[in-house]
N, C-alpha and C. Protein backbone atom coordinates (compact mmCIF):
# COMPACT_ATOMS: atom_id res chain seq x y z
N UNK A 1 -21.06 41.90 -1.59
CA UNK A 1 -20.28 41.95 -0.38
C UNK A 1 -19.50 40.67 -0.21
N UNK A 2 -18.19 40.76 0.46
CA UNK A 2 -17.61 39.40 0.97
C UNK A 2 -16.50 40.14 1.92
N UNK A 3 -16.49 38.64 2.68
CA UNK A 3 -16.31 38.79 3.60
C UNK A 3 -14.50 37.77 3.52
N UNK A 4 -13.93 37.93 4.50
CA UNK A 4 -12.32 37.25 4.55
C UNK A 4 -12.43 36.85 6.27
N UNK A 5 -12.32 35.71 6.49
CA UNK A 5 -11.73 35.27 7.55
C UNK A 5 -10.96 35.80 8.54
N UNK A 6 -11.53 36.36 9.42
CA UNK A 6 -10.03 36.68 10.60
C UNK A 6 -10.01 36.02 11.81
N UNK A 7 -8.73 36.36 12.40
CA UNK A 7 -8.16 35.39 13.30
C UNK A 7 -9.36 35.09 14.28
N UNK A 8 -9.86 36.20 14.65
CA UNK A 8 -10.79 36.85 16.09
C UNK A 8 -12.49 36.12 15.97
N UNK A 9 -12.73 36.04 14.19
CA UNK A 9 -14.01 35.12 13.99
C UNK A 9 -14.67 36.59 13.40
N UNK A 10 -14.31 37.80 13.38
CA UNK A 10 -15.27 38.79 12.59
C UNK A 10 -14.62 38.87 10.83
N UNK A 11 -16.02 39.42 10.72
CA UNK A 11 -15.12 39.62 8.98
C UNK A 11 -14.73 40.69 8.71
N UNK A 12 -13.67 41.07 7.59
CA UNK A 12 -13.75 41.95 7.36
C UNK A 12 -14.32 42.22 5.83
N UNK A 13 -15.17 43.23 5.36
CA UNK A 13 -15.88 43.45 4.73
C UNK A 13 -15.20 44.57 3.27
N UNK A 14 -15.16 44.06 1.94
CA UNK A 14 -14.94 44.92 0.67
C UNK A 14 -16.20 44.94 0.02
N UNK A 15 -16.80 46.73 0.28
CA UNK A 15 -17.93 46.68 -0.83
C UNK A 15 -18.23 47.12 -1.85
N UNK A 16 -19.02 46.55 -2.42
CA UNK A 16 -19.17 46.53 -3.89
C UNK A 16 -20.08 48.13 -3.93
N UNK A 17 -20.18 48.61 -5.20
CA UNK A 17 -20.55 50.00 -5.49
C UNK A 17 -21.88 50.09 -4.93
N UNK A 18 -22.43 49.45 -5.33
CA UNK A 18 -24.09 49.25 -5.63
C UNK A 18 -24.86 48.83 -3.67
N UNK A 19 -23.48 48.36 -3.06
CA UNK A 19 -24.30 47.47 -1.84
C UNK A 19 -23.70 48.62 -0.72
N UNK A 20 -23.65 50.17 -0.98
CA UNK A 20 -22.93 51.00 0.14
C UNK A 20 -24.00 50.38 1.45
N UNK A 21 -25.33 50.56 1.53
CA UNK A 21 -26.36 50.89 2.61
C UNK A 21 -25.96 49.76 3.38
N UNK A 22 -25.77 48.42 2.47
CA UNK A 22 -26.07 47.10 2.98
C UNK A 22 -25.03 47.06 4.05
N UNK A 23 -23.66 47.30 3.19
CA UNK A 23 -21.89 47.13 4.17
C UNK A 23 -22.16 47.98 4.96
N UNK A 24 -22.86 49.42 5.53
CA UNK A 24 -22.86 50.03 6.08
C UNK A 24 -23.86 49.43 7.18
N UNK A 25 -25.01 48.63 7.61
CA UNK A 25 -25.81 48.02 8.37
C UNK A 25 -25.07 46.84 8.87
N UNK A 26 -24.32 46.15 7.99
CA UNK A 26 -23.62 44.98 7.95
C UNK A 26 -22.46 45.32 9.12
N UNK A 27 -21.70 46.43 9.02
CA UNK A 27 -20.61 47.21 9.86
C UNK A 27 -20.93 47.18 10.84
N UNK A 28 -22.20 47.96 11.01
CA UNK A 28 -22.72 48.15 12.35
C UNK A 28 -23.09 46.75 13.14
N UNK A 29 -23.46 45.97 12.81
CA UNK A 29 -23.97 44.63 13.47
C UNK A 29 -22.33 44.11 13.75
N UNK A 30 -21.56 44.19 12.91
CA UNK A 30 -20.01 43.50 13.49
C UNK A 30 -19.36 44.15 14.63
N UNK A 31 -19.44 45.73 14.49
CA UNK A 31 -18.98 46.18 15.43
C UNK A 31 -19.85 46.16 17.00
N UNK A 32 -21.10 46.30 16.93
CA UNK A 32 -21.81 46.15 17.92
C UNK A 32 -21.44 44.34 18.82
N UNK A 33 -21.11 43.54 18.51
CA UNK A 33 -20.48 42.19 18.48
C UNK A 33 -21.74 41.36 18.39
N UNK A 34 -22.34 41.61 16.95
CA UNK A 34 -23.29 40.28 16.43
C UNK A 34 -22.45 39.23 16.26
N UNK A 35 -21.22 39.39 15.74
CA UNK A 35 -20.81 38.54 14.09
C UNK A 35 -19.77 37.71 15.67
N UNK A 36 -20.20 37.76 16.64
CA UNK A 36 -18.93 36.83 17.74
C UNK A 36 -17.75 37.73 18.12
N UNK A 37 -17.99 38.66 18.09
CA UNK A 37 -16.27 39.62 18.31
C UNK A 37 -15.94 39.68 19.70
N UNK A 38 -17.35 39.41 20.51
CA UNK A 38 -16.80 39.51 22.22
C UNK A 38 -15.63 38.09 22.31
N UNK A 39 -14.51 39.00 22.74
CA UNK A 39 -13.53 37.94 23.28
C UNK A 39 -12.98 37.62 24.06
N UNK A 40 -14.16 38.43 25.53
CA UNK A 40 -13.80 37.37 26.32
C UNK A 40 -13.75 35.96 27.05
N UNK A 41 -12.85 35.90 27.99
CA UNK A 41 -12.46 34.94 28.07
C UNK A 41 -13.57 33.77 28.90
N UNK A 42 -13.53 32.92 28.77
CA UNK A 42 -14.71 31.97 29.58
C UNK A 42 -15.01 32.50 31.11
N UNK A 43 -15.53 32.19 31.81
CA UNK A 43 -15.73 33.13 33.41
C UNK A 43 -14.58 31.94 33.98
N UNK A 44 -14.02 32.47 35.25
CA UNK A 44 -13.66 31.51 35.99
C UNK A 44 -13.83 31.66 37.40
N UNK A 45 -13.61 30.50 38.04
CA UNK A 45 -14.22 30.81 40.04
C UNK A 45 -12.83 31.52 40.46
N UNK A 46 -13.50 31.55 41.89
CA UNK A 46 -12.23 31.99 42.80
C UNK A 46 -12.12 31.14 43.75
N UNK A 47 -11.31 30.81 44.38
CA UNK A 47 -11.08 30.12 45.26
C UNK A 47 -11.14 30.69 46.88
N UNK A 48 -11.87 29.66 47.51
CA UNK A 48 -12.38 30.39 48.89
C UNK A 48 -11.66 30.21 49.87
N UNK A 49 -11.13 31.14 50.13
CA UNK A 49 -9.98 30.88 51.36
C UNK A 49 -10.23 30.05 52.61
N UNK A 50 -11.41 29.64 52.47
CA UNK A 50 -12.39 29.52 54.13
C UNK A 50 -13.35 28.16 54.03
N UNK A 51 -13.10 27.44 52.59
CA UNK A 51 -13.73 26.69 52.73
C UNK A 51 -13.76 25.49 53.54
N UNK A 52 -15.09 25.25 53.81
CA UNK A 52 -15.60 24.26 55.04
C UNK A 52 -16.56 23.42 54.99
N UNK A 53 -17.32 23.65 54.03
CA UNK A 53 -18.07 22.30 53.82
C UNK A 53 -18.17 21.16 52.73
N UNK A 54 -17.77 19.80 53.44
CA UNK A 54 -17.00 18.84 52.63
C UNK A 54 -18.39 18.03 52.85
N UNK A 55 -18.30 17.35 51.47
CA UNK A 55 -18.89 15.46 51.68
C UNK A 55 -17.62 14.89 51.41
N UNK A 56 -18.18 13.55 52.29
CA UNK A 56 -17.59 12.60 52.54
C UNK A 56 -17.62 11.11 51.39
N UNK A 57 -17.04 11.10 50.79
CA UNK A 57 -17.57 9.48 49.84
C UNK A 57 -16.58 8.32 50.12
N UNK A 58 -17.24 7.41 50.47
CA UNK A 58 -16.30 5.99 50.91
C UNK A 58 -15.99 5.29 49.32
N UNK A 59 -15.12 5.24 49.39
CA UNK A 59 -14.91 3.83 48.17
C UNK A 59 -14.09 2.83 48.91
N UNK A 60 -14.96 1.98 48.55
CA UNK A 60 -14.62 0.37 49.38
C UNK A 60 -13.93 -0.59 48.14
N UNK A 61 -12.69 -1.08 47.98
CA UNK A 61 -12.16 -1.91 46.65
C UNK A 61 -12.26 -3.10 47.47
N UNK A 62 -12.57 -4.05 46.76
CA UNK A 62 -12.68 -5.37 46.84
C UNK A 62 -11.55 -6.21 46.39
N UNK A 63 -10.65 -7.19 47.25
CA UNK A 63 -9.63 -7.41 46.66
C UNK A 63 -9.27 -7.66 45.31
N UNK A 64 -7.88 -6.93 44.97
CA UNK A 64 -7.84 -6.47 43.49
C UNK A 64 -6.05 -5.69 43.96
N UNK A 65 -5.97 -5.84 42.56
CA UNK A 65 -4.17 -5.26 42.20
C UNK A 65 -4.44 -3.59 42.68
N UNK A 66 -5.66 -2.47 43.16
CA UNK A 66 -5.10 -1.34 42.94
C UNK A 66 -4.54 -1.15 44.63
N UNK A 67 -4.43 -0.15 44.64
CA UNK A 67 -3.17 0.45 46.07
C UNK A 67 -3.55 1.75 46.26
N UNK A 68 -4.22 2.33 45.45
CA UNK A 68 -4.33 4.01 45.33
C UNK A 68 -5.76 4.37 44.54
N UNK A 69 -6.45 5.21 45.44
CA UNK A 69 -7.17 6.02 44.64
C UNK A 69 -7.21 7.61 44.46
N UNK A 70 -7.68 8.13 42.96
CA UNK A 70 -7.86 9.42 43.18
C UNK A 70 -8.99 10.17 43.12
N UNK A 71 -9.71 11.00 43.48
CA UNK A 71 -10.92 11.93 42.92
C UNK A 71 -10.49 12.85 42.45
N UNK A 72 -11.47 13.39 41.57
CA UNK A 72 -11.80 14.60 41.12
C UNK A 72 -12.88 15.01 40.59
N UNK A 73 -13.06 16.31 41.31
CA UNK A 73 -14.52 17.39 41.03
C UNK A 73 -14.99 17.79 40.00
N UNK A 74 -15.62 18.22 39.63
CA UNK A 74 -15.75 18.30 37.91
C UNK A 74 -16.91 19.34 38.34
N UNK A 75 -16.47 20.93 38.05
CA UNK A 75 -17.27 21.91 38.46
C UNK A 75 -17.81 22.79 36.97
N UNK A 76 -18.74 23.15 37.31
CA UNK A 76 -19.43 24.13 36.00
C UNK A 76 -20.36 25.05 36.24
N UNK A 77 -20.15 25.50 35.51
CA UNK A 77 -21.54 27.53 35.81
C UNK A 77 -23.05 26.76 36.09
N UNK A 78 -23.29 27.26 37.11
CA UNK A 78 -24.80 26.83 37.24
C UNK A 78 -25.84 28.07 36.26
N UNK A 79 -24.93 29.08 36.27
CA UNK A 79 -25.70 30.40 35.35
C UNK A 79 -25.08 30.40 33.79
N UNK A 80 -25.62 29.81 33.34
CA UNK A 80 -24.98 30.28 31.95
C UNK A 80 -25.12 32.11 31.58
N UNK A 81 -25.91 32.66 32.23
CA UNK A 81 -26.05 34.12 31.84
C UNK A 81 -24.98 34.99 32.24
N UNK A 82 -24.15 34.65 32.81
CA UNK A 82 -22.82 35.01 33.30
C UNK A 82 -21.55 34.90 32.34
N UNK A 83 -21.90 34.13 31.22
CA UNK A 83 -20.88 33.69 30.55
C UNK A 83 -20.79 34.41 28.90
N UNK A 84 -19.71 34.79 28.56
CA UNK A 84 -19.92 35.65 26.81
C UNK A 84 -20.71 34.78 25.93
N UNK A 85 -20.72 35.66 24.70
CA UNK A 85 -21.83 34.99 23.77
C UNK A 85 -20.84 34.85 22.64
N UNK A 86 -20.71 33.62 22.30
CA UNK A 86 -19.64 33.37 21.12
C UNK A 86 -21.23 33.37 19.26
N UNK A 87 -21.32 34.76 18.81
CA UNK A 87 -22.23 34.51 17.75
C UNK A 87 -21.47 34.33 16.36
N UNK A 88 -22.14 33.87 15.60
CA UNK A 88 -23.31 33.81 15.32
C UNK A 88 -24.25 32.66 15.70
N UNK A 89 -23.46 31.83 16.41
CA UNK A 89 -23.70 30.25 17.19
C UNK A 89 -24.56 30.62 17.95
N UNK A 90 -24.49 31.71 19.15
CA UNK A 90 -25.03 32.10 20.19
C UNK A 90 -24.75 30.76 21.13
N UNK A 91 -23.55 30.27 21.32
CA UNK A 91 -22.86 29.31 22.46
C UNK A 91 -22.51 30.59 23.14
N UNK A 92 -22.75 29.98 24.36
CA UNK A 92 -22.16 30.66 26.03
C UNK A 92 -20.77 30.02 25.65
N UNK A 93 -19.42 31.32 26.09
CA UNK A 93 -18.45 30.24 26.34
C UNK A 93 -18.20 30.29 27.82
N UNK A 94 -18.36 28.88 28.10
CA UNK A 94 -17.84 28.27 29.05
C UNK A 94 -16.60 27.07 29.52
N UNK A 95 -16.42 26.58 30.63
CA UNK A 95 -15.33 26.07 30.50
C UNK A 95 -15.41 25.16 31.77
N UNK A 96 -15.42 23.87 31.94
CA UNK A 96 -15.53 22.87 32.98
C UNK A 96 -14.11 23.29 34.27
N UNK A 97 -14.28 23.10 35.16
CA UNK A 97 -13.03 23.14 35.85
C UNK A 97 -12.62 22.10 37.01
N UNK A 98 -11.68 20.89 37.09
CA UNK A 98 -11.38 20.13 37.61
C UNK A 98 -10.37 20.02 38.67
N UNK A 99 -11.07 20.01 39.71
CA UNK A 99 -10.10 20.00 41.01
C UNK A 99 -9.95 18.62 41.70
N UNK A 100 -8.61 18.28 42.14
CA UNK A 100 -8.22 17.23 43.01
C UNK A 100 -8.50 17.49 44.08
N UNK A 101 -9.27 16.16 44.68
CA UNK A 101 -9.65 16.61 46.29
C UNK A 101 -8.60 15.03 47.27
N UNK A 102 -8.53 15.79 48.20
CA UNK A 102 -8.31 15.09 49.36
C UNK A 102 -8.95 13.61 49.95
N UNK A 103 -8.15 12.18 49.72
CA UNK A 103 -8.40 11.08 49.73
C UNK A 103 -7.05 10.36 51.04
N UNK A 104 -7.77 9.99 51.74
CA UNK A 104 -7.17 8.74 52.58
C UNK A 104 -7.61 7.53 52.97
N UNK A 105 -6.51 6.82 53.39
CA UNK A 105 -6.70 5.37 53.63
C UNK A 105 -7.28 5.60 54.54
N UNK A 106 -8.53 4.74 55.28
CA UNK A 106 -8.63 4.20 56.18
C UNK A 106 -9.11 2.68 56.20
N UNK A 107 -8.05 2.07 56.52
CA UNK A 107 -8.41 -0.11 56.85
C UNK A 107 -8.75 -0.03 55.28
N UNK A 108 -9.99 -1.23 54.50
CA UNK A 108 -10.01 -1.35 53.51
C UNK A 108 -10.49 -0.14 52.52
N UNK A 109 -10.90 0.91 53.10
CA UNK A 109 -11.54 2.01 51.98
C UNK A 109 -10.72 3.68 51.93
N UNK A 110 -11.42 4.03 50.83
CA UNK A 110 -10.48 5.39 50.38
C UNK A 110 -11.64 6.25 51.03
N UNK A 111 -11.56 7.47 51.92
CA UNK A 111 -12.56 8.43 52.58
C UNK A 111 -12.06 9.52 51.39
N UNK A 112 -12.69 9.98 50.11
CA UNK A 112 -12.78 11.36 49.58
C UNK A 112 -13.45 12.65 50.31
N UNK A 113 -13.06 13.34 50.55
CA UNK A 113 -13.80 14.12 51.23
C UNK A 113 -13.71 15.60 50.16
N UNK A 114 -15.15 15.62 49.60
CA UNK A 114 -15.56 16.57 48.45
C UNK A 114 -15.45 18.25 48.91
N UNK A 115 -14.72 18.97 48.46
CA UNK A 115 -14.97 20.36 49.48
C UNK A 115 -16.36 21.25 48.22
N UNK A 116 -17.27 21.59 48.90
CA UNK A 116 -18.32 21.88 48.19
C UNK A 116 -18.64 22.77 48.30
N UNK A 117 -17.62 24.01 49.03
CA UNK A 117 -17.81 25.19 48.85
C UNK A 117 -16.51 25.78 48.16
N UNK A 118 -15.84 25.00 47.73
CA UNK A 118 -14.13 25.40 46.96
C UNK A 118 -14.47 26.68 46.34
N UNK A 119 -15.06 27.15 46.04
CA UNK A 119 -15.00 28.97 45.11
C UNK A 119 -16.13 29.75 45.77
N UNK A 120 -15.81 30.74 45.81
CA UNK A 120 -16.72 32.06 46.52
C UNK A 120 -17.97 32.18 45.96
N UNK A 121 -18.99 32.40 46.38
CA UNK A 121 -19.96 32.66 45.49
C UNK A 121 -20.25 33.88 44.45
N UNK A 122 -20.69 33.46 43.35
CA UNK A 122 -19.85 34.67 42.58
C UNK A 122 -21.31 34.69 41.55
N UNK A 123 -21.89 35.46 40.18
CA UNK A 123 -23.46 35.40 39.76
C UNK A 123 -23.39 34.25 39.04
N UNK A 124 -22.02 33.12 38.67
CA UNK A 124 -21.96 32.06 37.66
C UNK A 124 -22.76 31.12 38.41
N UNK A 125 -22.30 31.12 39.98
CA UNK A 125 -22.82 29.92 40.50
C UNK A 125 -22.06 28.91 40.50
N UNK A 126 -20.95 28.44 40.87
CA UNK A 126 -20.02 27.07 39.92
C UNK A 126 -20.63 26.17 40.80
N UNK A 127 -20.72 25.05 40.75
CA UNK A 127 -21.36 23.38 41.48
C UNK A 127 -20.79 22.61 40.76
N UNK A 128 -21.07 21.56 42.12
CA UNK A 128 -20.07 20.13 41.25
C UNK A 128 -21.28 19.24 41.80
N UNK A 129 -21.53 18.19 40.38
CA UNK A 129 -22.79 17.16 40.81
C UNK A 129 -21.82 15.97 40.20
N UNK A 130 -21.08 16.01 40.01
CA UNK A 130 -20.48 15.04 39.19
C UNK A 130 -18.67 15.15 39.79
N UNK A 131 -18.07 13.66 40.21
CA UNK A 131 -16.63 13.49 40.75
C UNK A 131 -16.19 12.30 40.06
N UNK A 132 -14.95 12.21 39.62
CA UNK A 132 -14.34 11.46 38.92
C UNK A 132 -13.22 10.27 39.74
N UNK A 133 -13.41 9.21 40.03
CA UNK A 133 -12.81 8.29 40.74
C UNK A 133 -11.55 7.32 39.79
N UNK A 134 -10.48 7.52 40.25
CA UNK A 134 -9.64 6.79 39.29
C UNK A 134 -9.09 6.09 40.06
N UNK A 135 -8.77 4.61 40.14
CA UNK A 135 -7.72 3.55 40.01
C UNK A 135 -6.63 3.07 39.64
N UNK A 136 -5.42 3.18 40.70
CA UNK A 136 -4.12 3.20 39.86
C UNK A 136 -3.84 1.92 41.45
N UNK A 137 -2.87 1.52 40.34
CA UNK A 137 -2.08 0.23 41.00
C UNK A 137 -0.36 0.89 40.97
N UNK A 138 -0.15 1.08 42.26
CA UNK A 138 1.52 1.83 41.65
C UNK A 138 1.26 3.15 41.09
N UNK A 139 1.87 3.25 39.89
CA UNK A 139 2.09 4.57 39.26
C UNK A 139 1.18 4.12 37.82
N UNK A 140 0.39 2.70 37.65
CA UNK A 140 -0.28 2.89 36.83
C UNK A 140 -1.44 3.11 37.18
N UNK A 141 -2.82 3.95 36.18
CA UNK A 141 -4.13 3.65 36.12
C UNK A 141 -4.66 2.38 35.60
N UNK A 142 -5.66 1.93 35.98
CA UNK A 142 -6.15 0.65 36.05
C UNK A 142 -7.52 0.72 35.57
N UNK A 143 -8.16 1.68 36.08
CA UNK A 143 -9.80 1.92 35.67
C UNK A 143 -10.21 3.21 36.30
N UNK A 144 -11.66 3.50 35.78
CA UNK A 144 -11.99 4.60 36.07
C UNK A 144 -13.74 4.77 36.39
N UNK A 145 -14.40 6.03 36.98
CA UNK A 145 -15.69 5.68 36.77
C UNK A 145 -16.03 7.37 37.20
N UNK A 146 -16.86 7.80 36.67
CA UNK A 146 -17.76 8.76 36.98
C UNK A 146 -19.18 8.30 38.57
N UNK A 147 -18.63 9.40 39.60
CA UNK A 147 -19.78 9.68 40.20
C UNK A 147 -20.91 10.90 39.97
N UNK A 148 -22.38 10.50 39.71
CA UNK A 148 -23.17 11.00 40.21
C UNK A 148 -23.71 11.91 41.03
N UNK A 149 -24.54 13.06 40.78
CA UNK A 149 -25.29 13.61 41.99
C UNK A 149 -25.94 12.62 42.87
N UNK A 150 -26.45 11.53 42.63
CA UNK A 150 -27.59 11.20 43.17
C UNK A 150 -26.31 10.00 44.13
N UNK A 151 -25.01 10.07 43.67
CA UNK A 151 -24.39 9.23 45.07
C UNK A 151 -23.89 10.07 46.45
N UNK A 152 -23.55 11.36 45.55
CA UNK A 152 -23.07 12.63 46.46
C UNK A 152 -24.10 13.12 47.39
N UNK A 153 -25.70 13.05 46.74
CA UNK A 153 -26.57 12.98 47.80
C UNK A 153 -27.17 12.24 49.21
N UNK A 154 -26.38 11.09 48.74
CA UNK A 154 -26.83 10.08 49.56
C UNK A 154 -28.06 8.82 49.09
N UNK A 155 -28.95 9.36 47.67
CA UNK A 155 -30.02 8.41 47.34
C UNK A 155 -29.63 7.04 46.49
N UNK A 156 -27.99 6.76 46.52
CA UNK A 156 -27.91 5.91 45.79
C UNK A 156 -26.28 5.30 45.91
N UNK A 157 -26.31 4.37 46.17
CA UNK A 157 -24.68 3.62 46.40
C UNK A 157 -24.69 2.84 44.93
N UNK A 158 -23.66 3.30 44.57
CA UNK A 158 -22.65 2.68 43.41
C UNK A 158 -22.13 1.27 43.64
N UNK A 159 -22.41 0.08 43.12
CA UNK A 159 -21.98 -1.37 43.39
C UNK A 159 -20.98 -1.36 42.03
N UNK A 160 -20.05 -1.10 41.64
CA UNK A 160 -19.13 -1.72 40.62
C UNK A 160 -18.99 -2.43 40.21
N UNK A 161 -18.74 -2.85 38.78
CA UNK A 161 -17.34 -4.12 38.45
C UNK A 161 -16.78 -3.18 37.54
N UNK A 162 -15.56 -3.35 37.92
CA UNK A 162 -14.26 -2.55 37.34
C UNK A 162 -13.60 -3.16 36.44
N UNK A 163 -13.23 -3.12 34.83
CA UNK A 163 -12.75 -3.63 34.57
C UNK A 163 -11.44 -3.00 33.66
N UNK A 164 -10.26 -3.32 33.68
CA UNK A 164 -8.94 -2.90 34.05
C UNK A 164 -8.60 -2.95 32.38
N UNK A 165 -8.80 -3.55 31.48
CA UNK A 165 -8.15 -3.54 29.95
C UNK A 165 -9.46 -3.70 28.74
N UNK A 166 -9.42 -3.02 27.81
CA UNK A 166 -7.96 -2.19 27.48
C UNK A 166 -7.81 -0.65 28.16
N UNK A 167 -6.50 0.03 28.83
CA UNK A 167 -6.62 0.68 29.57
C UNK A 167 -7.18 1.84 29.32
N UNK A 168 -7.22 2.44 27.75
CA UNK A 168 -7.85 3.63 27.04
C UNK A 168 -9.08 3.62 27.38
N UNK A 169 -10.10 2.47 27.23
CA UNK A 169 -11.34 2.29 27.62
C UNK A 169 -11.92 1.89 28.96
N UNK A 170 -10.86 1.36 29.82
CA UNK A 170 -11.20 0.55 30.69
C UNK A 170 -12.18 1.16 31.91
N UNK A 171 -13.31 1.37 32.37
CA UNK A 171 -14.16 2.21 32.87
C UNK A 171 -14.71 0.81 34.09
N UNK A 172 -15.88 1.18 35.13
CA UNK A 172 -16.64 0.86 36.15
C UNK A 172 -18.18 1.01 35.37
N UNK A 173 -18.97 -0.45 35.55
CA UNK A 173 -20.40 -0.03 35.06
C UNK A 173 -21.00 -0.65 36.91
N UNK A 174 -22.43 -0.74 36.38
CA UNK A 174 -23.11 -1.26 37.63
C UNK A 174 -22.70 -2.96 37.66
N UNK A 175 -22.59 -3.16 38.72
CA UNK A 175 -22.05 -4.60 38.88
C UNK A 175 -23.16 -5.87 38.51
N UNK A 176 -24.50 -5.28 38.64
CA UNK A 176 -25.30 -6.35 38.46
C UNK A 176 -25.56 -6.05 36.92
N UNK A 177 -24.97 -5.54 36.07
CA UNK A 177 -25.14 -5.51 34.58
C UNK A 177 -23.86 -5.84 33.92
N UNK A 178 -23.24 -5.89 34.47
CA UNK A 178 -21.54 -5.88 33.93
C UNK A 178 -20.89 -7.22 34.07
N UNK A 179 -20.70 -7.46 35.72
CA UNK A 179 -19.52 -8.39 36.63
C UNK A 179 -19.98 -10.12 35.62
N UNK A 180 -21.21 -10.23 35.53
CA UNK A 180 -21.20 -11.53 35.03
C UNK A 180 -20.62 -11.83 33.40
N UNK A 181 -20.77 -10.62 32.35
CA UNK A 181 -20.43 -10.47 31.16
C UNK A 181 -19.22 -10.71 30.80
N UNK A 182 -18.67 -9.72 31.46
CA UNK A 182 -16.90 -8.95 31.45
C UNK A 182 -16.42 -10.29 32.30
N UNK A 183 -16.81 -10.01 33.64
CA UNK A 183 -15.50 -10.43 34.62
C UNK A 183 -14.57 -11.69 34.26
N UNK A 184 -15.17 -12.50 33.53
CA UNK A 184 -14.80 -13.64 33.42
C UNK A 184 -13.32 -13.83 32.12
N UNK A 185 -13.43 -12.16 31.36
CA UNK A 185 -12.69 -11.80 30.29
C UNK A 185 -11.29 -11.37 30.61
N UNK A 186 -12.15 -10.36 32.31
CA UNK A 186 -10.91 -9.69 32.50
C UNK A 186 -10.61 -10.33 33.58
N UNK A 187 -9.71 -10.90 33.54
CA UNK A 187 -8.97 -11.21 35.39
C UNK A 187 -8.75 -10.26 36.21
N UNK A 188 -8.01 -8.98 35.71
CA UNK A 188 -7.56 -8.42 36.64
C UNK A 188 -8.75 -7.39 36.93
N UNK A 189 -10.22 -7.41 36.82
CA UNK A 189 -11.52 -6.68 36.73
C UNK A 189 -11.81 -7.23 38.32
N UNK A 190 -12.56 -5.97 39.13
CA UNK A 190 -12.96 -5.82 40.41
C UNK A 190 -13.98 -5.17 40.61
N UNK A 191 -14.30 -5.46 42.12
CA UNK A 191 -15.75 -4.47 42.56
C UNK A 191 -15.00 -3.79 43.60
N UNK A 192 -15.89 -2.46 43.31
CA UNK A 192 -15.72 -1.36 44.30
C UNK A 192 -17.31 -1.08 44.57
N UNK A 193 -17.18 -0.25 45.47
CA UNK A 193 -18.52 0.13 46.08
C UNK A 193 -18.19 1.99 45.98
N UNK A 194 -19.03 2.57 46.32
CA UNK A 194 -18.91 4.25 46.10
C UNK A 194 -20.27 4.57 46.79
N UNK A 195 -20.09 4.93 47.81
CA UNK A 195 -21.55 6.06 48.82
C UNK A 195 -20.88 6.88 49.67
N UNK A 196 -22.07 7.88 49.71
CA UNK A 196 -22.03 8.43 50.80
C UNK A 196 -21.97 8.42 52.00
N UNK A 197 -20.84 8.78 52.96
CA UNK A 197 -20.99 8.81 54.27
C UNK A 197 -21.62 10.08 55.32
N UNK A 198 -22.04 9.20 55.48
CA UNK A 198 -23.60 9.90 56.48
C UNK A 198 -23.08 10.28 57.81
């Protein structure tokens, strides 16, 4: 038996005299979608016309070149059983989905306000435990940092040092592991703060 590559990930099958029973069991498992043939598409949310319940996250910058911040949500299937079966891997396909949320000034800090019911409830489940905070000075980015469940909950405030170059890499660690190492490298490197408002 052999098999040829197709676009879709199934094979298609030329058999040899001797192997009829085998190509014929072999058929059946491709067509039934062993061999990965389900193609659909990753699940996706819906968006809730009505949503209403937000957290709140302060980011406090410490004087420093930025002017602007942005968030973003970073949502995913809480059910993987909702999602196709890409085989012979047996990967769920799934697919992360990233929404911009709503940020304003107020005096020195940026108020994000997380909407945490953004998609209908649906059997995937989508949740976001994880928001993405970026730093731009002007129209450039400057640095970046991943939030946490455990800041979105409230059990834990984020102390920063931010550090600004090189800009491909340039990320936020914890300040009491970082600010004394780095800061002194990078000039244009800062603290921010990141919690929950209560």
């Amino acid at each position: 038996m052999q098999g040829n590559g197709a676009s879709n990930g199934c094979a298609t099958m030329r058999p040899r005299p001797k192997a009829r029973f085998q190509v014929i069991a072999f058929a059946a498992l491709v067509t039934g979608g062993i061999c990965g043939c389900d193609n659909r598409p990753a699940p996706s949310p819906i968006l809730n016309p009505n949503s209403q319940i937000t957290k709140n996250l302060r980011i406090t910058v410490e004087k420093s070149e930025v002017n602007r911040v942005e968030v973003d949500a970073i949502w995913s299937v809480g059910n993987l059983g909702c999602a196709p079966i890409s085989l012979p891997a047996g990967n769920e396909r799934v697919k992360q989905v990233v929404t911009s949320e709503e940020v304003d000034k107020e005096g020195d800090s940026y108020i994000a306000k997380i909407a945490m019911d953004r998609f209908l409830p649906d059997p995937c489940r989508w949740n976001t435990g994880v928001v993405q905070v970026k730093f731009y000075r002007d129209g450039y980015l400057v640095s970046r940092t991943g939030v946490n469940g455990d800041v979105l909950s409230g059990e834990r405030v984020d102390r920063l040092t931010c550090l600004t170059m090189p800009i491909d890499v340039a990320y936020c660690g914890q300040k009491a592991s970082i600010e004394k190492f780095y800061k002194s490298e990078d000039k244009n490197a800062f603290n921010a703060t990141v919690e929950l408002v209560k």
